[in-house]
C-alpha atoms as a PDB file:
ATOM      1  CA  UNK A   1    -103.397  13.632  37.742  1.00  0.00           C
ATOM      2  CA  UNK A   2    -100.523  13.088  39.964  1.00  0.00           C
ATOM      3  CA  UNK A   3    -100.404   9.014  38.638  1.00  0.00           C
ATOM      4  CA  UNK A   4     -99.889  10.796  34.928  1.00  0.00           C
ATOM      5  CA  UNK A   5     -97.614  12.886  35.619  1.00  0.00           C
ATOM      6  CA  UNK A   6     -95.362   9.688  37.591  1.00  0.00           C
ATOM      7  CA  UNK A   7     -96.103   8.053  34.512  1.00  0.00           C
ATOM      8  CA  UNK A   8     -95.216  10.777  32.315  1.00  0.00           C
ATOM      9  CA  UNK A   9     -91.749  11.384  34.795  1.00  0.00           C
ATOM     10  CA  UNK A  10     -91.465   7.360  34.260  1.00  0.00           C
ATOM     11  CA  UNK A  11     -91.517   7.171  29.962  1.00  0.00           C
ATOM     12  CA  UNK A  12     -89.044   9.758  29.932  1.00  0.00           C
ATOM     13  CA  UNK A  13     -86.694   8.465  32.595  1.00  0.00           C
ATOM     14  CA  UNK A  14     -86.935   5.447  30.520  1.00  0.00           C
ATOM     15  CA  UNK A  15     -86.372   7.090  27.070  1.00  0.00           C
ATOM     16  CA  UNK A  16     -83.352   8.689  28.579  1.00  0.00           C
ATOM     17  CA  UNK A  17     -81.736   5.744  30.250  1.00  0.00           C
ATOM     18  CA  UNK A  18     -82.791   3.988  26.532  1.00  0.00           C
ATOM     19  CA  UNK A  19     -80.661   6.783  24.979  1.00  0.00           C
ATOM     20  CA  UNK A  20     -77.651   6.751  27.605  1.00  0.00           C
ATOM     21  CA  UNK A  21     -77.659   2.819  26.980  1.00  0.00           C
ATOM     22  CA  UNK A  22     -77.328   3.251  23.237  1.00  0.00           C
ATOM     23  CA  UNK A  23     -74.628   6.248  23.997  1.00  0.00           C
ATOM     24  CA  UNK A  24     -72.949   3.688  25.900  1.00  0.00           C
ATOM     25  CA  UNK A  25     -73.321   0.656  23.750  1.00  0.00           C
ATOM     26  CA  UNK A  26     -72.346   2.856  20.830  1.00  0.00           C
ATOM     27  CA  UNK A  27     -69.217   4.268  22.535  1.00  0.00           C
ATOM     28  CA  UNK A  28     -68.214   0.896  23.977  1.00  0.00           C
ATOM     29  CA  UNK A  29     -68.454  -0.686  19.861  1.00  0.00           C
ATOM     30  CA  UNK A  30     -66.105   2.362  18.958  1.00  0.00           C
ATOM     31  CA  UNK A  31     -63.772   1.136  21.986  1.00  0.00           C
ATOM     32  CA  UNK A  32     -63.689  -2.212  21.184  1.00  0.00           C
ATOM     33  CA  UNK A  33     -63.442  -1.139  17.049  1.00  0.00           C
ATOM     34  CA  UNK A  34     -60.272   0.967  18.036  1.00  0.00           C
ATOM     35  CA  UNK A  35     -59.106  -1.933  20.096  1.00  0.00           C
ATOM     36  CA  UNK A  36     -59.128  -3.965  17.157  1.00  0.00           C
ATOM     37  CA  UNK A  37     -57.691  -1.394  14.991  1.00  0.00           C
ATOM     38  CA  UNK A  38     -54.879  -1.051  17.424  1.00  0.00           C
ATOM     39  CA  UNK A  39     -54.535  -4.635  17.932  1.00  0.00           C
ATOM     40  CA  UNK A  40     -53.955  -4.691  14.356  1.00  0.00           C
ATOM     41  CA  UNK A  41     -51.270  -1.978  14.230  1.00  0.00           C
ATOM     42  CA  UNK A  42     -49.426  -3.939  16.494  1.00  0.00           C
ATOM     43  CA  UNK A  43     -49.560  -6.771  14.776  1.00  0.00           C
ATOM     44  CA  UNK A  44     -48.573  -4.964  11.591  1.00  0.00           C
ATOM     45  CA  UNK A  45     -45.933  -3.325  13.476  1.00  0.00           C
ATOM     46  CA  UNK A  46     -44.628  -6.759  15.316  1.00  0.00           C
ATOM     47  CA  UNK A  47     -44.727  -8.818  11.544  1.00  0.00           C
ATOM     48  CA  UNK A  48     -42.610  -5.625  10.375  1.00  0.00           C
ATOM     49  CA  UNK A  49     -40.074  -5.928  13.062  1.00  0.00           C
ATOM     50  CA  UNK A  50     -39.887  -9.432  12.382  1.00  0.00           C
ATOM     51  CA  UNK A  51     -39.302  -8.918   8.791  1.00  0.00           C
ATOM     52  CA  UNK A  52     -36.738  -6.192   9.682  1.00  0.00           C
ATOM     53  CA  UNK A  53     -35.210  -8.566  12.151  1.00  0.00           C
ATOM     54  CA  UNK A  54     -35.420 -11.276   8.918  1.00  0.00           C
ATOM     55  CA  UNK A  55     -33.292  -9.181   6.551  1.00  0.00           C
ATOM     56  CA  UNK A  56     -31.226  -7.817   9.256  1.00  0.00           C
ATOM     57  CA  UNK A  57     -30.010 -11.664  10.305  1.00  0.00           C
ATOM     58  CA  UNK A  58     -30.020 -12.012   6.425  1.00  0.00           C
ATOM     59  CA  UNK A  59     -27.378  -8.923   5.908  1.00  0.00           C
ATOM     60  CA  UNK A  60     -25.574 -10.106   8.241  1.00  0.00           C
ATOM     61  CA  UNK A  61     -25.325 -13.442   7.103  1.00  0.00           C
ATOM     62  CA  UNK A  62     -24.024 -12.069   3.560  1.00  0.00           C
ATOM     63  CA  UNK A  63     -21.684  -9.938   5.191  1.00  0.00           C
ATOM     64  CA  UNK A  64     -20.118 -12.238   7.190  1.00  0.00           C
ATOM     65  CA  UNK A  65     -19.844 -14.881   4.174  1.00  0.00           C
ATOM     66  CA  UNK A  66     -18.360 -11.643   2.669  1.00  0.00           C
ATOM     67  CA  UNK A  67     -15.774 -10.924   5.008  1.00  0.00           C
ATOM     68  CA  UNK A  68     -15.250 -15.174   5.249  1.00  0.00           C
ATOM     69  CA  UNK A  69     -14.613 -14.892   1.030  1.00  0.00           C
ATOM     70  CA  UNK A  70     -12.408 -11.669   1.702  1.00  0.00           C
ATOM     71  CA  UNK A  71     -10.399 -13.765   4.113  1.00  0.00           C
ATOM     72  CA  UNK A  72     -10.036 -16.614   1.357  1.00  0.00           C
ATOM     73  CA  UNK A  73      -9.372 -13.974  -1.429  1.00  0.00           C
ATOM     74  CA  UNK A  74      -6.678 -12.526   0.897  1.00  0.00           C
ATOM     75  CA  UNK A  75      -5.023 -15.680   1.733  1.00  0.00           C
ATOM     76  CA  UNK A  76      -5.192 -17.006  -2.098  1.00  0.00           C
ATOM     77  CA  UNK A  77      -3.423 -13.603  -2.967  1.00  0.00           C
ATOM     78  CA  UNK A  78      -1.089 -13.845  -0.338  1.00  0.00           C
ATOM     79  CA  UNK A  79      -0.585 -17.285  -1.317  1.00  0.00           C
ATOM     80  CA  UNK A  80       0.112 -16.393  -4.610  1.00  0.00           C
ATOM     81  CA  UNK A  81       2.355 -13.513  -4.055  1.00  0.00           C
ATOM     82  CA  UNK A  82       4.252 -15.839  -1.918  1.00  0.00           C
ATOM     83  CA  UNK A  83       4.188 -18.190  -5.066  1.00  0.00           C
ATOM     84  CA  UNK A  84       5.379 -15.588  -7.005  1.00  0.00           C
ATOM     85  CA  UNK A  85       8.106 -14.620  -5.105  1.00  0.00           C
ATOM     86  CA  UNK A  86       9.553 -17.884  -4.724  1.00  0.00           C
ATOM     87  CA  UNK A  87       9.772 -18.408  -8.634  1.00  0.00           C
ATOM     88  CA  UNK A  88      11.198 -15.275  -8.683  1.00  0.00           C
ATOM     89  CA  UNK A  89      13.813 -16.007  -6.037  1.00  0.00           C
ATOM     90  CA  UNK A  90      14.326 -19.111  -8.092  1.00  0.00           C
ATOM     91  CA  UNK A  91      14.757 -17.102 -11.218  1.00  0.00           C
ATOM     92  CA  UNK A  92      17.507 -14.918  -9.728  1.00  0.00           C
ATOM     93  CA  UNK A  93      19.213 -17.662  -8.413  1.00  0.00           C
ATOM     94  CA  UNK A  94      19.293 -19.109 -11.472  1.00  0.00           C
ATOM     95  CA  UNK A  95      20.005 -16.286 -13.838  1.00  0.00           C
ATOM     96  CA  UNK A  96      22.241 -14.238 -10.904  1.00  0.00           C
ATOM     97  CA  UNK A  97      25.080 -16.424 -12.220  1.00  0.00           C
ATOM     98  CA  UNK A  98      24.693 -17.257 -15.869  1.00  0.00           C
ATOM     99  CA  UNK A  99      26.406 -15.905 -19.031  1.00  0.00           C
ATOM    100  CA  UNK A 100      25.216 -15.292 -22.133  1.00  0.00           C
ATOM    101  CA  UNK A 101      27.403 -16.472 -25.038  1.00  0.00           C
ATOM    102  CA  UNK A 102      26.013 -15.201 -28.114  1.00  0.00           C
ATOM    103  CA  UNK A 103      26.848 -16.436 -31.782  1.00  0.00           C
ATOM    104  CA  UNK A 104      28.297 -19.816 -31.291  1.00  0.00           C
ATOM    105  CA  UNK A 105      28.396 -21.724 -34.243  1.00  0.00           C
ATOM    106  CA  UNK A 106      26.363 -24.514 -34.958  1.00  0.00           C
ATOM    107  CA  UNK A 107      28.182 -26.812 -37.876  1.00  0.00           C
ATOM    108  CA  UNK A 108      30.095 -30.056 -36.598  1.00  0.00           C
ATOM    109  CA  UNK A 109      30.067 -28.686 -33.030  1.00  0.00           C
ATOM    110  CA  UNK A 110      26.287 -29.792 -32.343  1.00  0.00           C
ATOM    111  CA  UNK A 111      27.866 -33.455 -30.392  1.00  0.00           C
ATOM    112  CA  UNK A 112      29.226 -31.131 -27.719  1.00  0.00           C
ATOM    113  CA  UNK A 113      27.328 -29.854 -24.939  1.00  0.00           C
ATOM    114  CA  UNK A 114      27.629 -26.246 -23.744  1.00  0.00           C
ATOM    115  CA  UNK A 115      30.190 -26.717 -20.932  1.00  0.00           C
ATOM    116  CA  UNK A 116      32.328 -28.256 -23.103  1.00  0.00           C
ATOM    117  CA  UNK A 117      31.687 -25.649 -25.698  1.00  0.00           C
ATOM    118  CA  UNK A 118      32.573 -23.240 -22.689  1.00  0.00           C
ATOM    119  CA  UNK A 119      35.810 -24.589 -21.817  1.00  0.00           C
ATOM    120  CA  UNK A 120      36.973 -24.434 -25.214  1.00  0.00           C
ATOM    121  CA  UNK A 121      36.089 -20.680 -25.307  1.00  0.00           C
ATOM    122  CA  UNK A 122      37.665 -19.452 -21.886  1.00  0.00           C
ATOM    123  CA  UNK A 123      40.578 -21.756 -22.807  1.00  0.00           C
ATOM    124  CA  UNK A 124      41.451 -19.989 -26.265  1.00  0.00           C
ATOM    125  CA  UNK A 125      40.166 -16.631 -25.198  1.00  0.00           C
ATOM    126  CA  UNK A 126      40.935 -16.672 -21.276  1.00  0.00           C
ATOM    127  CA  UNK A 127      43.953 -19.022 -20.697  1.00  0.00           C
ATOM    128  CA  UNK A 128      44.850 -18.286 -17.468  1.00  0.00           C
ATOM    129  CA  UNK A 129      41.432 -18.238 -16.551  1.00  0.00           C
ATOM    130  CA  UNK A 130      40.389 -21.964 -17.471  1.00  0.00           C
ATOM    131  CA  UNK A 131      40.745 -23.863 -13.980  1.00  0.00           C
ATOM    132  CA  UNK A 132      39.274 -21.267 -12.087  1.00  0.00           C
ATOM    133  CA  UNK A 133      35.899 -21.340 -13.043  1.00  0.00           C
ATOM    134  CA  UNK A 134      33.578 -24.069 -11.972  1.00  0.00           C
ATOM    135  CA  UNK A 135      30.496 -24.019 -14.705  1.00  0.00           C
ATOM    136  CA  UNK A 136      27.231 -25.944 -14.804  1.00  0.00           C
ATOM    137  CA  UNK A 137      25.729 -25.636 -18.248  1.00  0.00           C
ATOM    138  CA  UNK A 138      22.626 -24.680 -20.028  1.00  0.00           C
ATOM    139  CA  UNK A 139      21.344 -24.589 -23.601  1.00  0.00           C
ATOM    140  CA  UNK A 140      18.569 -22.427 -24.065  1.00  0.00           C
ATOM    141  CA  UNK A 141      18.276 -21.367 -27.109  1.00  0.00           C
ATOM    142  CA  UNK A 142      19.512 -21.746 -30.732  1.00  0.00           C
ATOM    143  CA  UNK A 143      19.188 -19.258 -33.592  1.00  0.00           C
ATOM    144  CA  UNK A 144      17.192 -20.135 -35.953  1.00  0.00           C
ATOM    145  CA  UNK A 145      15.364 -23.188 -34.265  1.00  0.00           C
ATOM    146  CA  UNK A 146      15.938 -25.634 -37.309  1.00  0.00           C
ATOM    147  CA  UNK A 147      19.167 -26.923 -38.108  1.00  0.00           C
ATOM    148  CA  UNK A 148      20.227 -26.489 -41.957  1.00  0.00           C
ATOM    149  CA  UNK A 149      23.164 -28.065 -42.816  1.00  0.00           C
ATOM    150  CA  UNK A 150      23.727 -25.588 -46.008  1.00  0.00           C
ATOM    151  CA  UNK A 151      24.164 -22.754 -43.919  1.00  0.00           C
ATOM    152  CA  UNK A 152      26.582 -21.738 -41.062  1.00  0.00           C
ATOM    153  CA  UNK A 153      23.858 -21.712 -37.823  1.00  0.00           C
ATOM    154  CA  UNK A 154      24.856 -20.006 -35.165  1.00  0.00           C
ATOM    155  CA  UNK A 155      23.139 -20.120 -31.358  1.00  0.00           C
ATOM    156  CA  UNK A 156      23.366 -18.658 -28.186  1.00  0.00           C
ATOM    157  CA  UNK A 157      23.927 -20.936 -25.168  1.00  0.00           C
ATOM    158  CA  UNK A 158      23.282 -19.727 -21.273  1.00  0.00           C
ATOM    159  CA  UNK A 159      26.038 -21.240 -18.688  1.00  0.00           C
ATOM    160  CA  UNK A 160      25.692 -20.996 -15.090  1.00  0.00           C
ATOM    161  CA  UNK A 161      28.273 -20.255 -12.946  1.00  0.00           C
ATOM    162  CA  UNK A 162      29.157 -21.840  -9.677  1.00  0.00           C
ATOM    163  CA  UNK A 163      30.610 -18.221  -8.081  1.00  0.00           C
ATOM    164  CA  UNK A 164      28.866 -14.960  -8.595  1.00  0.00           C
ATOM    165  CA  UNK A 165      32.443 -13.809  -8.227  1.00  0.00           C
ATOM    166  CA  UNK A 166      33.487 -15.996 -11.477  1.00  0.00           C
ATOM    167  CA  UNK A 167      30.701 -14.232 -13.602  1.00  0.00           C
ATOM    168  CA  UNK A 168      31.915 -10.882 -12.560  1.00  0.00           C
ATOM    169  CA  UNK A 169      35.615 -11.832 -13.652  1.00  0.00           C
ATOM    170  CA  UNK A 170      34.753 -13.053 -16.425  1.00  0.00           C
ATOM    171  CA  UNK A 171      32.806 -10.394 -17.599  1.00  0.00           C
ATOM    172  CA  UNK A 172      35.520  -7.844 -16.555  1.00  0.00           C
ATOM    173  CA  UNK A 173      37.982  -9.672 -19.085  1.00  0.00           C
ATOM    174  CA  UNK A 174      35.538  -9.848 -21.965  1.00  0.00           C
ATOM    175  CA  UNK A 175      34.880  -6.185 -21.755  1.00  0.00           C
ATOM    176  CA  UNK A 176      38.572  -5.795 -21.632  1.00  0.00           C
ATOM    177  CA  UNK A 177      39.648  -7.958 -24.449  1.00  0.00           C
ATOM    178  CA  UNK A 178      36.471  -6.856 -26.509  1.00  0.00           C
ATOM    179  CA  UNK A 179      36.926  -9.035 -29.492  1.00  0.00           C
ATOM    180  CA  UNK A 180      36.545 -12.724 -28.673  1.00  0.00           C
ATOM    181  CA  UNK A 181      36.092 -15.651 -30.975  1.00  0.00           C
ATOM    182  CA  UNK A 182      35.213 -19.573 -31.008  1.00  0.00           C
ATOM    183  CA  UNK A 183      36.245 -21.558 -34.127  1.00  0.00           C
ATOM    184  CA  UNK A 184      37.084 -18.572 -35.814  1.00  0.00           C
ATOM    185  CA  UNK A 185      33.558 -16.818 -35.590  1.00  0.00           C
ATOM    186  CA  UNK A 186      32.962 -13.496 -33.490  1.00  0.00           C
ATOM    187  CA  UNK A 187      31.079 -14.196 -30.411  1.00  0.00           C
ATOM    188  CA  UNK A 188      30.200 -12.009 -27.027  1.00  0.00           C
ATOM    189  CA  UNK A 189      29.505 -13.235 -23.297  1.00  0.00           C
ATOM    190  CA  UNK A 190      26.887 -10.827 -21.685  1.00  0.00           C
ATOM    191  CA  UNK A 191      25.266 -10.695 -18.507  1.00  0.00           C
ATOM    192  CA  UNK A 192      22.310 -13.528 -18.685  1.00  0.00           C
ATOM    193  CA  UNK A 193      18.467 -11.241 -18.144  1.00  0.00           C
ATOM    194  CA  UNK A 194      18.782  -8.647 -16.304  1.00  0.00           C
ATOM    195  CA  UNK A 195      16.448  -7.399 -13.933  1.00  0.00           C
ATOM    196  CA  UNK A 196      14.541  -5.149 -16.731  1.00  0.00           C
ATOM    197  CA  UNK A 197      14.176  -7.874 -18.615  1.00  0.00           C
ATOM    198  CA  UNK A 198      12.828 -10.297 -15.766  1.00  0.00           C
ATOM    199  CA  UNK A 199      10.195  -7.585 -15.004  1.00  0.00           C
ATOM    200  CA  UNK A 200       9.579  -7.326 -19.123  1.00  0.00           C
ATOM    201  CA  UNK A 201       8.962 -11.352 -18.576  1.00  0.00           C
ATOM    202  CA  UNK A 202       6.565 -11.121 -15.567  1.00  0.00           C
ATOM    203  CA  UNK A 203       4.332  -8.562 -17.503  1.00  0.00           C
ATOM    204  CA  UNK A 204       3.468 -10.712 -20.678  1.00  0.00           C
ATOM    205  CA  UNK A 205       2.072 -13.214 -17.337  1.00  0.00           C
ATOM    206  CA  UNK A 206      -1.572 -12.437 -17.716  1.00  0.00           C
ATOM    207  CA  UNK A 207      -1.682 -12.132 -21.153  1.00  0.00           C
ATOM    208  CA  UNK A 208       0.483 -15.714 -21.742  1.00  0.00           C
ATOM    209  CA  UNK A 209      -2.440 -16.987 -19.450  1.00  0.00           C
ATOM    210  CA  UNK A 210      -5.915 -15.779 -21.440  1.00  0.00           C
ATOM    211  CA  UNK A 211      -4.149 -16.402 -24.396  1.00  0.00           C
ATOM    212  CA  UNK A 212      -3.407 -20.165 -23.260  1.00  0.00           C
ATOM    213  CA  UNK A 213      -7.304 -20.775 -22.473  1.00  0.00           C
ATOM    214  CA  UNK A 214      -8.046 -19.245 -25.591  1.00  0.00           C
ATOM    215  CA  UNK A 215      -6.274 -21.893 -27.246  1.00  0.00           C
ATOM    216  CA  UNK A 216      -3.747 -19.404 -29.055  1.00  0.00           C
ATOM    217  CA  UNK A 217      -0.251 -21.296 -28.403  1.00  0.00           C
ATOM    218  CA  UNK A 218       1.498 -18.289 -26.883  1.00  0.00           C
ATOM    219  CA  UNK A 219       5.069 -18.727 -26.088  1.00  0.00           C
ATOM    220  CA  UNK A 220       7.415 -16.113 -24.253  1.00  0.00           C
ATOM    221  CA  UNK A 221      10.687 -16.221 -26.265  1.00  0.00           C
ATOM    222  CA  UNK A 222      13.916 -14.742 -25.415  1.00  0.00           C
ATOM    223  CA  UNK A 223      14.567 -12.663 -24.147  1.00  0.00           C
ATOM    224  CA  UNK A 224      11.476 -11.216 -23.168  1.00  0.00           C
ATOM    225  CA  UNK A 225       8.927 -11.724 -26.998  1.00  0.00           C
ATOM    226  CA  UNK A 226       5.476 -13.051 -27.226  1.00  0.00           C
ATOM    227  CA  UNK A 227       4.730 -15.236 -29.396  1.00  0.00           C
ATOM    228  CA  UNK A 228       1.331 -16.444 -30.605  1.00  0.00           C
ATOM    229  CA  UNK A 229      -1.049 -18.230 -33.223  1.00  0.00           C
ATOM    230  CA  UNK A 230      -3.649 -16.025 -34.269  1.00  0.00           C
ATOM    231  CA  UNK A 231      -5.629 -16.415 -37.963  1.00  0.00           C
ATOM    232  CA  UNK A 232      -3.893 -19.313 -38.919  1.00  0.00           C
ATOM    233  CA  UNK A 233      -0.198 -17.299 -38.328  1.00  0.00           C
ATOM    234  CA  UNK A 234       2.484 -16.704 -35.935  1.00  0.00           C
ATOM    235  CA  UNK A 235       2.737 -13.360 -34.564  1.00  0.00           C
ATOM    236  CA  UNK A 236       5.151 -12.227 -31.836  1.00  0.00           C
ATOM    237  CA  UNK A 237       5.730  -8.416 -30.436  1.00  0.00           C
ATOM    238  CA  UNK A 238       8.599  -7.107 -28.245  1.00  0.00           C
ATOM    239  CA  UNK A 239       5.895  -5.274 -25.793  1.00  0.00           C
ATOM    240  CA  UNK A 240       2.704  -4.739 -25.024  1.00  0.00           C
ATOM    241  CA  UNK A 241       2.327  -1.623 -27.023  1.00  0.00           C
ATOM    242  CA  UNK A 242       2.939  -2.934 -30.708  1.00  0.00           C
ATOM    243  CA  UNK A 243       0.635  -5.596 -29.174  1.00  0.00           C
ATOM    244  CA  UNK A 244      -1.644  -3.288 -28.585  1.00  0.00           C
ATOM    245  CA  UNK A 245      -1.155  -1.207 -32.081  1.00  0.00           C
ATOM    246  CA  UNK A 246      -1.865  -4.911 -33.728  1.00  0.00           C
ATOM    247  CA  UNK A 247      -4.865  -5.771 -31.386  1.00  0.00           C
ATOM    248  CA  UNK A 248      -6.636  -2.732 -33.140  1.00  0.00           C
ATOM    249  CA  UNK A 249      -7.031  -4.313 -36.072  1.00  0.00           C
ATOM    250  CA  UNK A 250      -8.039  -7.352 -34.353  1.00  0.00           C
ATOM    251  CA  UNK A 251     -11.594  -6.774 -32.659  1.00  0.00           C
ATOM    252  CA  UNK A 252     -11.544 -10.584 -31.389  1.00  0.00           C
ATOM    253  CA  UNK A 253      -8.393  -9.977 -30.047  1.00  0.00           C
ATOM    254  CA  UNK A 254      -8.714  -6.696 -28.810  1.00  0.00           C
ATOM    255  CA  UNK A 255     -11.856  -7.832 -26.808  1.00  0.00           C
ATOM    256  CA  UNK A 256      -9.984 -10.492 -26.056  1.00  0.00           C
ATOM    257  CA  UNK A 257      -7.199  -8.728 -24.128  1.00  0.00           C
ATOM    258  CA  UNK A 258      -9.068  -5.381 -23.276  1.00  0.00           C
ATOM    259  CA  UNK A 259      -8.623  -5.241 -19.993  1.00  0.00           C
ATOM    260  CA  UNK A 260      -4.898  -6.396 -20.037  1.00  0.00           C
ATOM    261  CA  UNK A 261      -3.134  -3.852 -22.903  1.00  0.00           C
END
């Protein structure tokens, strides 16, 4: 009796311990499962930092090649402002001292050059004026372009001055005599571009340069007119906004120059 019941005590100690050792070996596969599991997650979490840490070095990267083409773009502006300023400079050195003679005439007079053409003026119309000025002469321009010997021609020719103080003289005594001739023919000295009309130059810039790579001859004429082949004809407008009114009608060129008119 007392040998079954040990045995008895003995099955059921083992049937526990059985059951405790599958308690155990099932709680210890659930440790190691979750150990996996979070072995994974940090895995997952260290290959997302990485990649974070990727496209972080990668912004940066961009943004500093950003700020390095900034720099460029900032220098190549300033460079060109500087540019700009110098030509300008030049301009108004140049143009400071000039005067405009308008309505010279062309005929037999086309041997001479401009100074001499000058002399001749301030000597009939300005006598006591003649040895004071010092002149270095210019032709710019001559209206119309083509000569025709059937018809009196007449052109305007730019002189520059050697004395800003000369130019202002001799503009005081041509508005005081008002009416001044040369061979006979009416003519008037002005004041050679002023500075609206330099600025009226400078604006037609951009649009002289698309029209150039567009292969549409543009010209700036004087004093301050565009001038341009477009459908097989020469057009040229005073500003940008009969430009614009002709661009209208244009769609190429409209396109063409939307972002400038």
């Amino acid at each position: 009796m007392i040998v079954k019941m040990i045995q008895d005590l003995g099955k059921r100690m083992e049937a526990k311990i059985e059951k405790m050792q599958e308690m155990f070996n099932k709680d210890l596969e659930e440790l190691k499962n979750k150990q996996t599991e979070m072995n994974n997650t940090i895995t997952e979490m260290k290959n997302t930092l990485e990649g974070n840490n990727s496209r972080i070095t990668e912004a940066e990267e961009r943004i500093s090649d950003l700020k390095d083409r900034m720099v460029e773009f900032t220098a190549a502006e300033q460079n060109k402002e500087k540019r700009m300023k110098r030509n300008e400079d030049s301009l108004r050195d140049f143009w400071d001292n000039n005067i405009h003679i308008i309505g010279v005439p062309e005929g037999g007079e086309t041997e001479k050059g401009p100074e001499k053409i000058f002399k001749e003026i301030i000597v009939k119309n300005f006598p006591n004026m003649g040895k004071e000025i010092a002149t270095q002469g210019q032709e710019v321009q001559r209206v119309p372009g083509r000569i025709n010997p059937r018809r009196n021609m007449l052109r305007n020719i730019v002189i520059k001055l050697a004395k800003i103080k000369d130019k202002e003289k001799l503009l005081k005594a041509a508005r005081e005599k008002r009416q001044m001739t040369y061979k006979g023919t009416p003519i008037r000295l002005t004041a050679d571009f002023s500075a609206e009309t330099l600025q009226a130059r400078r604006e037609w810039h951009d649009i002289l340069k698309v029209m150039k790579g567009k292969n549409l001859q543009p010209r700036l004429l004087y004093l301050a007119r565009i001038s341009f082949r477009f459908d097989r004809e020469i057009k040229s407008y005073i500003d940008k906004h009969k430009l614009r009114e002709f661009s209208t009608t244009k769609p190429a060129l409209q396109q063409m120059l939307k972002e400038l008119l």
